[in-house]
PDB file of N, CA and C in Angstrom:
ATOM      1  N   UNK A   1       0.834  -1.184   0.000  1.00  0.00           N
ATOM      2  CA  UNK A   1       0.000   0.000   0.000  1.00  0.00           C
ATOM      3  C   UNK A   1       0.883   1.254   0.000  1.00  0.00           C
ATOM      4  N   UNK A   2       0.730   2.357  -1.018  1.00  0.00           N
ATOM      5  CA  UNK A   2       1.574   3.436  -0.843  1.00  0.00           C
ATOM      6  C   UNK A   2       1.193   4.235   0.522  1.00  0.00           C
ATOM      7  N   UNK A   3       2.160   5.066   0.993  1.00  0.00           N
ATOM      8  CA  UNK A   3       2.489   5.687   1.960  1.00  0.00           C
ATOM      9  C   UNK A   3       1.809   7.237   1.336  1.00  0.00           C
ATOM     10  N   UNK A   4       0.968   7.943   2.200  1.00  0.00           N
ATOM     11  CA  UNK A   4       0.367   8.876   1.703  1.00  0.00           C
ATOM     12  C   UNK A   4       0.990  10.062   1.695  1.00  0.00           C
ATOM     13  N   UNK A   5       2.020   9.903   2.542  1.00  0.00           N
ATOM     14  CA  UNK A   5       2.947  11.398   3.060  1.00  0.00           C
ATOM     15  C   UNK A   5       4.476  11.355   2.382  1.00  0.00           C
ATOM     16  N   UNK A   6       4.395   9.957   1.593  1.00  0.00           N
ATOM     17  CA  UNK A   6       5.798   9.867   1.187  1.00  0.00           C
ATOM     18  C   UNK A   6       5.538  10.098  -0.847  1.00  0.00           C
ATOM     19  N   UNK A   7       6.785  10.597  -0.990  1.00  0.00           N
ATOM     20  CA  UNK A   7       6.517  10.785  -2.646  1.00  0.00           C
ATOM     21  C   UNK A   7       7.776  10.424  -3.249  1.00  0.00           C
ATOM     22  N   UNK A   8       7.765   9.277  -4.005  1.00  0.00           N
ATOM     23  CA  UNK A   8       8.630   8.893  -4.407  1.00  0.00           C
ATOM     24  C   UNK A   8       9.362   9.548  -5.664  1.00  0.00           C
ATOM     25  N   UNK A   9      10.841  10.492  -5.445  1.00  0.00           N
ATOM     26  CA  UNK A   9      11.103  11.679  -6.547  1.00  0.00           C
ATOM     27  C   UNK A   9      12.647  10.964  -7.159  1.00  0.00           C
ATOM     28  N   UNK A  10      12.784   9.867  -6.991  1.00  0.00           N
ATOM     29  CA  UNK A  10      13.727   9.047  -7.777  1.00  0.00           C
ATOM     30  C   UNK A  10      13.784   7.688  -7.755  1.00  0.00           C
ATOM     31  N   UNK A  11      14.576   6.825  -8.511  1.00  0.00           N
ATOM     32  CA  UNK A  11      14.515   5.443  -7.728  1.00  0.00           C
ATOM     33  C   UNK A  11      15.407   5.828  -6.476  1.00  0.00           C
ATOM     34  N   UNK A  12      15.005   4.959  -5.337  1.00  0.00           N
ATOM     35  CA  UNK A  12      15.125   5.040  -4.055  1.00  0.00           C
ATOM     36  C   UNK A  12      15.688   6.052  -2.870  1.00  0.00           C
ATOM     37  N   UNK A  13      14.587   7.051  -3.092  1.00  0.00           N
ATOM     38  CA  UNK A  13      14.472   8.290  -2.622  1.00  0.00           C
ATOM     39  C   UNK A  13      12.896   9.061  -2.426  1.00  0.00           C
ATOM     40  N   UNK A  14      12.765   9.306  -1.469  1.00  0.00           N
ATOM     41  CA  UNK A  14      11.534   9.957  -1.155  1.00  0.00           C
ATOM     42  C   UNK A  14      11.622  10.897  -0.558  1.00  0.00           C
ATOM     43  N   UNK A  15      10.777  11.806  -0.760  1.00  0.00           N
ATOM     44  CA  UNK A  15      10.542  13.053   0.397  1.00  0.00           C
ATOM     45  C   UNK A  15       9.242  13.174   1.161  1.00  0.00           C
ATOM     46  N   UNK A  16       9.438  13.137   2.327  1.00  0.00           N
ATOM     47  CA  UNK A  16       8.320  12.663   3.196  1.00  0.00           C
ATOM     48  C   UNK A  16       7.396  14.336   3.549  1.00  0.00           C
ATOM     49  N   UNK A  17       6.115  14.835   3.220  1.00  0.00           N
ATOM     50  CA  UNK A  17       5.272  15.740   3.184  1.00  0.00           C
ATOM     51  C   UNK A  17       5.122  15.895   5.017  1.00  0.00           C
ATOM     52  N   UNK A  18       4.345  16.662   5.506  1.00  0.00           N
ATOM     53  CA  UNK A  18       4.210  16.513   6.916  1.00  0.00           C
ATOM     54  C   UNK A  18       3.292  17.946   6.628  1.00  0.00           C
ATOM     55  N   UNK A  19       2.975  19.023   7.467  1.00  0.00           N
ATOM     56  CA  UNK A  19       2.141  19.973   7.038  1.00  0.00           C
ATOM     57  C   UNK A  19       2.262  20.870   6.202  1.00  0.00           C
ATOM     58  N   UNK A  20       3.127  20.838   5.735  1.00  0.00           N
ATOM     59  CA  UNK A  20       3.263  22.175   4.281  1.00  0.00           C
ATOM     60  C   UNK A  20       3.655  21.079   3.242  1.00  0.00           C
ATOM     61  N   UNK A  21       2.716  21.326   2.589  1.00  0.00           N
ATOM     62  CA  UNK A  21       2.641  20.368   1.000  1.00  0.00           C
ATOM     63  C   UNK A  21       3.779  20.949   0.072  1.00  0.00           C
ATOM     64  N   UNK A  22       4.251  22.315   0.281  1.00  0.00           N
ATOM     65  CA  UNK A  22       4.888  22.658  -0.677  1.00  0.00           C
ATOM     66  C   UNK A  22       6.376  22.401   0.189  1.00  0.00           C
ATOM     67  N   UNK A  23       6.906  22.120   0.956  1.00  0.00           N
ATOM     68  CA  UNK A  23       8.008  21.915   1.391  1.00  0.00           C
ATOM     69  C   UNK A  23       8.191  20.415   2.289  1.00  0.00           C
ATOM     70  N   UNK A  24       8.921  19.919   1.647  1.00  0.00           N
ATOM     71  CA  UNK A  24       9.443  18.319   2.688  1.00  0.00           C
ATOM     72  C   UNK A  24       9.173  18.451   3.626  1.00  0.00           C
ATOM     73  N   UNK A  25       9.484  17.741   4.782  1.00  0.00           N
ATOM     74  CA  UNK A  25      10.305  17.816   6.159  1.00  0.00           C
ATOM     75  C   UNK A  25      11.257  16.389   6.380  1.00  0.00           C
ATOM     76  N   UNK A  26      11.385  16.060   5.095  1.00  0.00           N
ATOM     77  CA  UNK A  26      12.320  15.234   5.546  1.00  0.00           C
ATOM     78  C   UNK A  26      12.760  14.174   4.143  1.00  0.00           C
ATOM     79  N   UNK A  27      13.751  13.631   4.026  1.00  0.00           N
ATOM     80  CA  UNK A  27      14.241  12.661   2.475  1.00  0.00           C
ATOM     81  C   UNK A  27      14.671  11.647   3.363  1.00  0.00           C
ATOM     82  N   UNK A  28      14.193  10.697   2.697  1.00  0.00           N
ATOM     83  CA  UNK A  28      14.468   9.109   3.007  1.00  0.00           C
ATOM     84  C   UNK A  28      15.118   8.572   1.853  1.00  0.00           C
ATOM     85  N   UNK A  29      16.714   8.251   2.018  1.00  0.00           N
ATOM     86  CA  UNK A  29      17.373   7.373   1.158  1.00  0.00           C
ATOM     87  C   UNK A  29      17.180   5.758   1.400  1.00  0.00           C
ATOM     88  N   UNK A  30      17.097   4.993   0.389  1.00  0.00           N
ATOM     89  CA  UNK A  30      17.455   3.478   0.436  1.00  0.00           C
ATOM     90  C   UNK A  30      18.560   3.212   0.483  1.00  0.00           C
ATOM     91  N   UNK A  31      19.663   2.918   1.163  1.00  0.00           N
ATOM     92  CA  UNK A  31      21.048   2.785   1.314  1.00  0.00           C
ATOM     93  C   UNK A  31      21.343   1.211   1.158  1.00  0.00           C
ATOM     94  N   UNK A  32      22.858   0.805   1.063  1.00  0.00           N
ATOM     95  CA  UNK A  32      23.273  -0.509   1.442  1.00  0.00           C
ATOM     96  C   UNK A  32      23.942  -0.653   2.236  1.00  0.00           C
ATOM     97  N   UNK A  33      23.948  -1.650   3.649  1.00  0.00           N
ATOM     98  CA  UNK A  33      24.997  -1.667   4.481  1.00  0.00           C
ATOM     99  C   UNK A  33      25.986  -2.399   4.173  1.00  0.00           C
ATOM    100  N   UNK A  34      27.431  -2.429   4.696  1.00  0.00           N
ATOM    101  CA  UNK A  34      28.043  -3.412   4.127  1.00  0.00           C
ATOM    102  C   UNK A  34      27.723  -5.271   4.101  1.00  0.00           C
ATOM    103  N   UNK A  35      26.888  -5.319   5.044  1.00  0.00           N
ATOM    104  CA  UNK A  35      26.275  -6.675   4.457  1.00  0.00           C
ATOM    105  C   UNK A  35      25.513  -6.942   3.952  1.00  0.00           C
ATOM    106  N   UNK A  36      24.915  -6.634   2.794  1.00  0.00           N
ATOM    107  CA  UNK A  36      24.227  -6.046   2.000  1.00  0.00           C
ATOM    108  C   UNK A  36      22.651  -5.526   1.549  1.00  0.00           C
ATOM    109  N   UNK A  37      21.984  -5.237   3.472  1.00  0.00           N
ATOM    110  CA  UNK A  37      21.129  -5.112   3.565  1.00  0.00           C
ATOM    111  C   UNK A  37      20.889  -4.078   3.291  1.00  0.00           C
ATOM    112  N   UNK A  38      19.317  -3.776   2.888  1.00  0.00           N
ATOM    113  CA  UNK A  38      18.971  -3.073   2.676  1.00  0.00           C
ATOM    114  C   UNK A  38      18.835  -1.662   4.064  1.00  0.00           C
ATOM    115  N   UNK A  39      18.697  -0.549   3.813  1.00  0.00           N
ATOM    116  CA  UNK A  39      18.718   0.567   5.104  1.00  0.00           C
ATOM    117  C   UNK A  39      17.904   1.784   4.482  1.00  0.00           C
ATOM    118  N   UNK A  40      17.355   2.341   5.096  1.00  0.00           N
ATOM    119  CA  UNK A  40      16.856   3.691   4.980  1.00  0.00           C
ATOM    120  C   UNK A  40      17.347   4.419   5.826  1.00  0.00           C
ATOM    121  N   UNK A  41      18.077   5.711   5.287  1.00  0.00           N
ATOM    122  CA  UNK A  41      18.260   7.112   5.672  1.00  0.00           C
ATOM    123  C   UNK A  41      17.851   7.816   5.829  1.00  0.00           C
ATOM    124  N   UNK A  42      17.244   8.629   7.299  1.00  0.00           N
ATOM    125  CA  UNK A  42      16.849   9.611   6.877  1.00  0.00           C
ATOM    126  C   UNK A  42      17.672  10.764   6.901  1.00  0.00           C
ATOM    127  N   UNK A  43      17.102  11.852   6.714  1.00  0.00           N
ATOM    128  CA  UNK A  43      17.757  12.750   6.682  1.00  0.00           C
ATOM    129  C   UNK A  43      16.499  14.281   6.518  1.00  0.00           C
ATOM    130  N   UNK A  44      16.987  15.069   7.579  1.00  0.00           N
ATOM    131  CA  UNK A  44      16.201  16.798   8.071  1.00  0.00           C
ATOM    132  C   UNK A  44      16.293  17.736   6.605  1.00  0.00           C
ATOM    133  N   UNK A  45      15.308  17.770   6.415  1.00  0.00           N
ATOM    134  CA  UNK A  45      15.407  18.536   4.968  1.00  0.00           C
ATOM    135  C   UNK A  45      15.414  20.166   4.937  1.00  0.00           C
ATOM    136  N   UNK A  46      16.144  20.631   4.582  1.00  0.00           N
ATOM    137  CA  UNK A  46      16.428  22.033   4.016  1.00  0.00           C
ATOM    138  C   UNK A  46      16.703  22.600   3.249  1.00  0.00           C
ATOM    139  N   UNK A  47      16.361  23.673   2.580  1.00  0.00           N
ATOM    140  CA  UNK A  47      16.391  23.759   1.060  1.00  0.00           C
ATOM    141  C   UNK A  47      18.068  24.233   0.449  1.00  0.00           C
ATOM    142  N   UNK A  48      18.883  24.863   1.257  1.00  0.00           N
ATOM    143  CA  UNK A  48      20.223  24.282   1.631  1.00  0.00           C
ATOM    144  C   UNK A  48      20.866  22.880   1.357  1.00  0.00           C
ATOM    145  N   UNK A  49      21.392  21.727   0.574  1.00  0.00           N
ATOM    146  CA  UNK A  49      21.740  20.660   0.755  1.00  0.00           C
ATOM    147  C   UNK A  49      22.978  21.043   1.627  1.00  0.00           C
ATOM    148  N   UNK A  50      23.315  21.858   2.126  1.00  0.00           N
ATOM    149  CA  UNK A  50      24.850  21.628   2.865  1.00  0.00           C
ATOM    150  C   UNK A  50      24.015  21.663   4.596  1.00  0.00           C
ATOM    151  N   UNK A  51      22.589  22.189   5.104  1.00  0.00           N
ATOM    152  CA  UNK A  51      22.018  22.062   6.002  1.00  0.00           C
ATOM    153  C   UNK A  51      21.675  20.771   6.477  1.00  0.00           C
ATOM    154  N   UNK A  52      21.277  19.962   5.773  1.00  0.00           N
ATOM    155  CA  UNK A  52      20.608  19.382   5.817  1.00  0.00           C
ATOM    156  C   UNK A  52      21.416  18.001   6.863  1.00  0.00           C
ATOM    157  N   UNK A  53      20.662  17.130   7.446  1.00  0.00           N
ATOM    158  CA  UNK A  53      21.418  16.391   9.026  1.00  0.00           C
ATOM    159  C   UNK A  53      20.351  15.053   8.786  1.00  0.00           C
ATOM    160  N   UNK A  54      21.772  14.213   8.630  1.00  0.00           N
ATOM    161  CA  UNK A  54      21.106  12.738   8.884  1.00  0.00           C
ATOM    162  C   UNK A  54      20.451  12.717  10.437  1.00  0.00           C
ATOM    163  N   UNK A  55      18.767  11.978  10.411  1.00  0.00           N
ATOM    164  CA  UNK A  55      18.852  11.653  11.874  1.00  0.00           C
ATOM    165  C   UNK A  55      18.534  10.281  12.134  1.00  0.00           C
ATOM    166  N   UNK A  56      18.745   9.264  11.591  1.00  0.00           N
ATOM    167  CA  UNK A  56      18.698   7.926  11.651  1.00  0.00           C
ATOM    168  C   UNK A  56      18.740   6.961  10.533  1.00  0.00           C
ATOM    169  N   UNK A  57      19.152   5.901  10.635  1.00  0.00           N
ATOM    170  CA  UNK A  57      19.132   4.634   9.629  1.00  0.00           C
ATOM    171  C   UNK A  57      18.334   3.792  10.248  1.00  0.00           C
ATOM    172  N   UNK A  58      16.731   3.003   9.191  1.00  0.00           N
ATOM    173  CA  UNK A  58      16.466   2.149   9.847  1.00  0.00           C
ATOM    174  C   UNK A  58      15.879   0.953   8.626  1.00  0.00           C
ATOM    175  N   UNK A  59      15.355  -0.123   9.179  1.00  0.00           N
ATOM    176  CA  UNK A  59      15.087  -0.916   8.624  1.00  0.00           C
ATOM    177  C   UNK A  59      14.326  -1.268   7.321  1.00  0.00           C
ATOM    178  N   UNK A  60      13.206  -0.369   7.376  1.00  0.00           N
ATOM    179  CA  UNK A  60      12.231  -0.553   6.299  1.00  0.00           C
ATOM    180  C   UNK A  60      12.172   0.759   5.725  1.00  0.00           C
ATOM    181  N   UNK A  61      11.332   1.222   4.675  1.00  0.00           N
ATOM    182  CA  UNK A  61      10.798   2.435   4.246  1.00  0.00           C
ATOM    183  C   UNK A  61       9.463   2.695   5.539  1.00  0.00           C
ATOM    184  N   UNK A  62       8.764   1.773   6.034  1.00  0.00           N
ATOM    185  CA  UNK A  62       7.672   2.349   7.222  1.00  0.00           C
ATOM    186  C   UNK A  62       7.938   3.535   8.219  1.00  0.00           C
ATOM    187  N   UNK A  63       9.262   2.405   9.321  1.00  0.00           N
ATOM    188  CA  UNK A  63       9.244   2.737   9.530  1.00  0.00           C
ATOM    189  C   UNK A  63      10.375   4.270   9.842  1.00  0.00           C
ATOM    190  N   UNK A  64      11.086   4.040   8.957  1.00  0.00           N
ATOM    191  CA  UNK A  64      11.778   5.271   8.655  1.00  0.00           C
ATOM    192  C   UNK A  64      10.717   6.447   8.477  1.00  0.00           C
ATOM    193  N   UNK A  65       9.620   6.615   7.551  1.00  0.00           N
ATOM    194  CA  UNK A  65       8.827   7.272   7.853  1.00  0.00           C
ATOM    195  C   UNK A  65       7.776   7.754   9.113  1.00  0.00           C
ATOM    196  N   UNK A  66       7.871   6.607  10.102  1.00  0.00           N
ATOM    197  CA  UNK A  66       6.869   7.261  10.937  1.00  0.00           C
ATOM    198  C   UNK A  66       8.141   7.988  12.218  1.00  0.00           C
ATOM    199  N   UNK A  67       9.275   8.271  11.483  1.00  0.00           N
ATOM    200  CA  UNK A  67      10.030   8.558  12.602  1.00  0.00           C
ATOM    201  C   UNK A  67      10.147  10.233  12.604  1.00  0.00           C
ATOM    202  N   UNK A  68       9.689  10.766  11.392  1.00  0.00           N
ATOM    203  CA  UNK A  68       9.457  12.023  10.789  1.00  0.00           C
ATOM    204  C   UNK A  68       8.372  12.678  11.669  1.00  0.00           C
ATOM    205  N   UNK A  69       8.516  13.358  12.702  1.00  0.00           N
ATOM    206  CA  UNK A  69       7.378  13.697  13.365  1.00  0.00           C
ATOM    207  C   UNK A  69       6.405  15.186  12.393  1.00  0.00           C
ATOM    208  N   UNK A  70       4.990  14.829  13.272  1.00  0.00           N
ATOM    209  CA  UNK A  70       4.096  15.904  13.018  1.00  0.00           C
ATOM    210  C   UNK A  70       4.424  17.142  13.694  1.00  0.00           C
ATOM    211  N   UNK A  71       3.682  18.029  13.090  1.00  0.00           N
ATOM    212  CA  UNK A  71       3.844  19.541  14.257  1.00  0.00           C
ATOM    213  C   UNK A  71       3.093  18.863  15.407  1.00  0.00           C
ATOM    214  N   UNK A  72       3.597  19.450  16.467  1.00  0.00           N
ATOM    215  CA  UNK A  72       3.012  19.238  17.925  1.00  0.00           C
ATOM    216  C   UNK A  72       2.017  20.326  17.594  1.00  0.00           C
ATOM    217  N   UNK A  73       0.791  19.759  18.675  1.00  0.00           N
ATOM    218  CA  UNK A  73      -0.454  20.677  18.856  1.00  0.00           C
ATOM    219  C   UNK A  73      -0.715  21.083  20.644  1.00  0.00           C
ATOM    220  N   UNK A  74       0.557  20.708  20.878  1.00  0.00           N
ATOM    221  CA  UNK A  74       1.042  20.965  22.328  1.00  0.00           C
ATOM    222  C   UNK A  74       1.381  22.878  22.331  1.00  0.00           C
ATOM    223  N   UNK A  75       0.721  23.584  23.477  1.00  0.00           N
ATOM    224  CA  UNK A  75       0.985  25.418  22.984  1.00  0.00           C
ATOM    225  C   UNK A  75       3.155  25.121  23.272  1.00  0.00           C
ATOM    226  N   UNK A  76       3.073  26.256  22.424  1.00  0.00           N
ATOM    227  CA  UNK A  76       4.437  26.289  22.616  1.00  0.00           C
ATOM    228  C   UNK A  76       4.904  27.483  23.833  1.00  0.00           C
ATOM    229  N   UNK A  77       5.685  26.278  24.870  1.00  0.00           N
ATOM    230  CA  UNK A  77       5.842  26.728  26.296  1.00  0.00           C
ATOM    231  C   UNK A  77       7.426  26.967  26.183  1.00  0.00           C
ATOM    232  N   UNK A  78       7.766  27.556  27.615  1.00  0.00           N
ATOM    233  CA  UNK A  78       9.283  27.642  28.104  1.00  0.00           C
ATOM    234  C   UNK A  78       9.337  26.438  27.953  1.00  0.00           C
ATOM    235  N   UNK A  79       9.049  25.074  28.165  1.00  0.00           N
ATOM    236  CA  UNK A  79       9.445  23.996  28.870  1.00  0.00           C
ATOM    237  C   UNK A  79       9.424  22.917  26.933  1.00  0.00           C
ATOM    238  N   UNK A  80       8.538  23.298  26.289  1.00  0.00           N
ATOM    239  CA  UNK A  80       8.823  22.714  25.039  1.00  0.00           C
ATOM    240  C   UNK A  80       9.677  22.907  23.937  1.00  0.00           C
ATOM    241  N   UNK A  81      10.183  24.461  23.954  1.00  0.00           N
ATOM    242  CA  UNK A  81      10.797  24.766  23.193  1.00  0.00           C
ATOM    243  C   UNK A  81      12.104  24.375  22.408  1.00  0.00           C
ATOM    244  N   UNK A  82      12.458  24.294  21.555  1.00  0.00           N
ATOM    245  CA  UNK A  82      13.979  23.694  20.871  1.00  0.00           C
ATOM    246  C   UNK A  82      13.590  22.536  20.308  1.00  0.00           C
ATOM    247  N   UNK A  83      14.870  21.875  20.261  1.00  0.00           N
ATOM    248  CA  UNK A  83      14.788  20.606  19.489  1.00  0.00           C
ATOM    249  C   UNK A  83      14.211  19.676  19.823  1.00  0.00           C
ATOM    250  N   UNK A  84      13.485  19.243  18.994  1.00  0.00           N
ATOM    251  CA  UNK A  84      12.629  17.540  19.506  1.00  0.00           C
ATOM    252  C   UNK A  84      13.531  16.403  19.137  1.00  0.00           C
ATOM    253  N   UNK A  85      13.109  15.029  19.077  1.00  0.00           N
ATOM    254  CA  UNK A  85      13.670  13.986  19.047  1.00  0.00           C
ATOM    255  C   UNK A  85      13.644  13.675  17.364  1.00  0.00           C
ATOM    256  N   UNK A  86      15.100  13.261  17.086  1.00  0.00           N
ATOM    257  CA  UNK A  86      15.572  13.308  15.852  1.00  0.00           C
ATOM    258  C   UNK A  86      16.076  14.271  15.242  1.00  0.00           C
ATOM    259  N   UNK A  87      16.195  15.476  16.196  1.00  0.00           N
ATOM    260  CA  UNK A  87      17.008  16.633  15.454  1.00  0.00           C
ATOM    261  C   UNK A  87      16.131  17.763  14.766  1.00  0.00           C
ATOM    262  N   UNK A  88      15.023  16.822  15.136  1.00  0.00           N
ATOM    263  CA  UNK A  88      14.130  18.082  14.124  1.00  0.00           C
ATOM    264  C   UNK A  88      13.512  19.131  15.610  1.00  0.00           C
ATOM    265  N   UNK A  89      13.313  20.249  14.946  1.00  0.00           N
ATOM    266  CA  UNK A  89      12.632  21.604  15.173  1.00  0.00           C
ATOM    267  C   UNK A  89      11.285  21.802  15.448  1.00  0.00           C
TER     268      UNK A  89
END
């Protein structure tokens, strides 16, 4: 079943949508490890390629994608502010 937030813009490469349709929040490479499994990359998207920050390798295309978080609908406090988990903003 395709992934609704993911758009596949090469062979094995995606850019994962999240609330602004017109900008990523994130590219998922298909990589090889040296034993020749398969891996997904992700990586923090910015329209900068020299910005841009791996924040994990994982097993499948899934769940590499569900690691891409949503905007929080949490108010933004002293106590939430900065970086969330995975590097992202």
């Amino acid at each position: 079943m395709p992934q609704i937030n993911l758009i596949q813009i090469e062979t094995n490469v995606w850019v994962v949508l999240r609330e602004f349709r017109q900008q990523p929040k994130a590219v998922i490479h298909k990589i090889t490890d040296t034993t020749g499994a398969d891996r997904y990359m992700v990586m923090r998207w910015e329209p900068d390629p020299a910005q841009r920050r791996m924040t994990g390798i994982y097993n499948d295309l899934t769940e590499a994608e569900k690691t891409v978080p949503w905007p929080s609908t949490r108010p933004n406090t002293q106590s939430n502010r900065g970086v969330g988990p995975g590097g992202y903003q």
